[in-house]
Every structure is written in C-alpha cells, then in structure tokens.
C-alpha atoms as a PDB file:
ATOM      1  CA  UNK A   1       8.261  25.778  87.188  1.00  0.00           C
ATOM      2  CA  UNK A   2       4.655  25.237  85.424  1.00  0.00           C
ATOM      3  CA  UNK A   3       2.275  23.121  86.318  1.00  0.00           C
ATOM      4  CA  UNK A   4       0.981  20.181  83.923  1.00  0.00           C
ATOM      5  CA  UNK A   5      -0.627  16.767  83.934  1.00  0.00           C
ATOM      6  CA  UNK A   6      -0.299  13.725  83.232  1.00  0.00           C
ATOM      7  CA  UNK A   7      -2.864  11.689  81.191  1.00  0.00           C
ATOM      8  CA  UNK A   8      -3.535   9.785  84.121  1.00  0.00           C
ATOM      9  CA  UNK A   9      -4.500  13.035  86.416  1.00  0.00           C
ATOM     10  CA  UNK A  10      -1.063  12.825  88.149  1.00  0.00           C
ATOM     11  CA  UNK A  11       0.184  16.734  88.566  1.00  0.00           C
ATOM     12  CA  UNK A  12       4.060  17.497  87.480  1.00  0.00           C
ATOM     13  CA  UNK A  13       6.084  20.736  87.514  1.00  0.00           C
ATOM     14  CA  UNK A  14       8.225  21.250  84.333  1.00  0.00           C
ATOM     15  CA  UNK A  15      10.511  23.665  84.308  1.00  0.00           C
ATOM     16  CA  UNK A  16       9.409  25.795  81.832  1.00  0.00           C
ATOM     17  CA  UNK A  17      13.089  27.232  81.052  1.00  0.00           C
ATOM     18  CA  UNK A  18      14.087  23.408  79.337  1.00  0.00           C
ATOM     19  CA  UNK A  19      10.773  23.361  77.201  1.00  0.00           C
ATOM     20  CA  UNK A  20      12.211  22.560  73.895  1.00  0.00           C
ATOM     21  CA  UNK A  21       8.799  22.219  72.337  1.00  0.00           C
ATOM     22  CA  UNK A  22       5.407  21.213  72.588  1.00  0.00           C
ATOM     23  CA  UNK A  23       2.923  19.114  69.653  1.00  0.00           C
ATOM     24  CA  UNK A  24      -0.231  18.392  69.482  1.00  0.00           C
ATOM     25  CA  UNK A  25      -0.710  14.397  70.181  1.00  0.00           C
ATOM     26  CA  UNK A  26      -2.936  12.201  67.114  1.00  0.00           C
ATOM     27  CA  UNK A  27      -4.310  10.903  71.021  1.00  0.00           C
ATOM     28  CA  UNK A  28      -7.235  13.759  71.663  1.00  0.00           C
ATOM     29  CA  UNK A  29      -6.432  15.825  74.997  1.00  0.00           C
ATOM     30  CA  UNK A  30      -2.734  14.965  74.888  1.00  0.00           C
ATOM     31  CA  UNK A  31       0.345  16.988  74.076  1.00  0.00           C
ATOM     32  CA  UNK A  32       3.804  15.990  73.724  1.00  0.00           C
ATOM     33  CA  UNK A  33       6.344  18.077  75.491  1.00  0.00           C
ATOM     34  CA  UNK A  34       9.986  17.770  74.317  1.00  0.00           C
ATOM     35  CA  UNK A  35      12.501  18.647  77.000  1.00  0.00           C
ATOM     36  CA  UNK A  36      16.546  19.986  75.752  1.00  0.00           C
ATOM     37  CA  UNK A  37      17.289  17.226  77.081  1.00  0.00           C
ATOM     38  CA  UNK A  38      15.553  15.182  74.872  1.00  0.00           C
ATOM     39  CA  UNK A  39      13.307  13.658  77.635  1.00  0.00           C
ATOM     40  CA  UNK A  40       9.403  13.837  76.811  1.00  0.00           C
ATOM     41  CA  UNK A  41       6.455  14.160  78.734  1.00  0.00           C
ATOM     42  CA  UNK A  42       2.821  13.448  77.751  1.00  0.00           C
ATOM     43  CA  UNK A  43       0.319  16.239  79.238  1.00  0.00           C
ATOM     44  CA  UNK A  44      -3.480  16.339  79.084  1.00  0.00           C
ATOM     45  CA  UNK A  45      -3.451  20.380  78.914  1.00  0.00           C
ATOM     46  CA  UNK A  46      -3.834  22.138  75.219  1.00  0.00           C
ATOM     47  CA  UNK A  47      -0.726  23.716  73.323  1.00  0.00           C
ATOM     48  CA  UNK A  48      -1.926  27.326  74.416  1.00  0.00           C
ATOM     49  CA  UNK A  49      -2.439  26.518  78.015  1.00  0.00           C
ATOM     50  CA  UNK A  50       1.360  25.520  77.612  1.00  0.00           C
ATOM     51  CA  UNK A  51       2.014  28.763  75.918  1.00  0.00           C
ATOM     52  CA  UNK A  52       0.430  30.622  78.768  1.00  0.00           C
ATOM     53  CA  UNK A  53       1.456  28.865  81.661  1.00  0.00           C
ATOM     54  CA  UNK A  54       5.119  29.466  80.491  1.00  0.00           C
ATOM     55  CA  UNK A  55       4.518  33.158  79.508  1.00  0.00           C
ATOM     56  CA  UNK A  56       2.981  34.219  83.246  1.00  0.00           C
ATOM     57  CA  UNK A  57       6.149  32.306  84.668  1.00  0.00           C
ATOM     58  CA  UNK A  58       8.178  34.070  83.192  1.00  0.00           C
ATOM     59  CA  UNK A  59       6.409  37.347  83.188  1.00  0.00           C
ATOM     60  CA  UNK A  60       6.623  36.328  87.411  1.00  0.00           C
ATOM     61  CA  UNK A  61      10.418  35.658  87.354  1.00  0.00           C
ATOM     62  CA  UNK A  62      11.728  39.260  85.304  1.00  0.00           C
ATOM     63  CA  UNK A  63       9.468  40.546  87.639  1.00  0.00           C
ATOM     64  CA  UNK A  64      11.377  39.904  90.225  1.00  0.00           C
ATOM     65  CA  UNK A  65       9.888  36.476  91.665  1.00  0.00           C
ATOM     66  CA  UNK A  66       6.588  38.050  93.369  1.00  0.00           C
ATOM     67  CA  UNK A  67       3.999  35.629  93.735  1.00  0.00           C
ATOM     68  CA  UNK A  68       5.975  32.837  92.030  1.00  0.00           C
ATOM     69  CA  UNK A  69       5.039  31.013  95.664  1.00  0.00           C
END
C-alpha cells in the first residue's frame, strides 16, 4: 500500500498492485488515479511521486517485506 492524498489533505493508502493508471488533472496539483476496478481517486501528489511511491513498494515487497512497516 502507498500513501496519497486527497485534495482536501485527507491521507489514503492505495494499493499500489490495482493502479490501473494515473493522469495528470486540467485542475493544477491534482491527479486522477484509475483503479482495475474502475474506481477513481483524485490525489494532490504529481504523476512521478506516484511512479515512485509504487516503485519503492514494490522494490520493499520482492525484497522480502523489510521495512514495509
């Protein structure tokens, strides 16, 4: 699970495994996330902070889950 927020400041974990894909918003700050199943959530952080925050997860997990606490 990643950590994102919401426009409003409200924190949410996503699991980053069900990430379908992530667009930039026409709404400055914002970026839609598409889940598979076809839910959506609008986050304040950048495309590449996505990109990151999913890469490190995993990177944790095939690690064999040290320091995913």
């Amino acid at each position: 699970m990643i950590v994102l927020t919401r426009p409003n400041g409200h924190a949410l974990l996503v699991n980053a495994d069900i990430i379908e894909r992530a667009e930039a918003s026409e709404s400055p700050n914002e970026t839609i996330v598409t889940l598979v199943n076809g839910n959506v959530v609008v986050v304040r952080e950048d495309l590449e902070e996505i990109r990151r925050r999913a890469i490190e997860f995993k990177a944790r997990v095939h690690a064999g889950g040290k320091g995913l606490a």
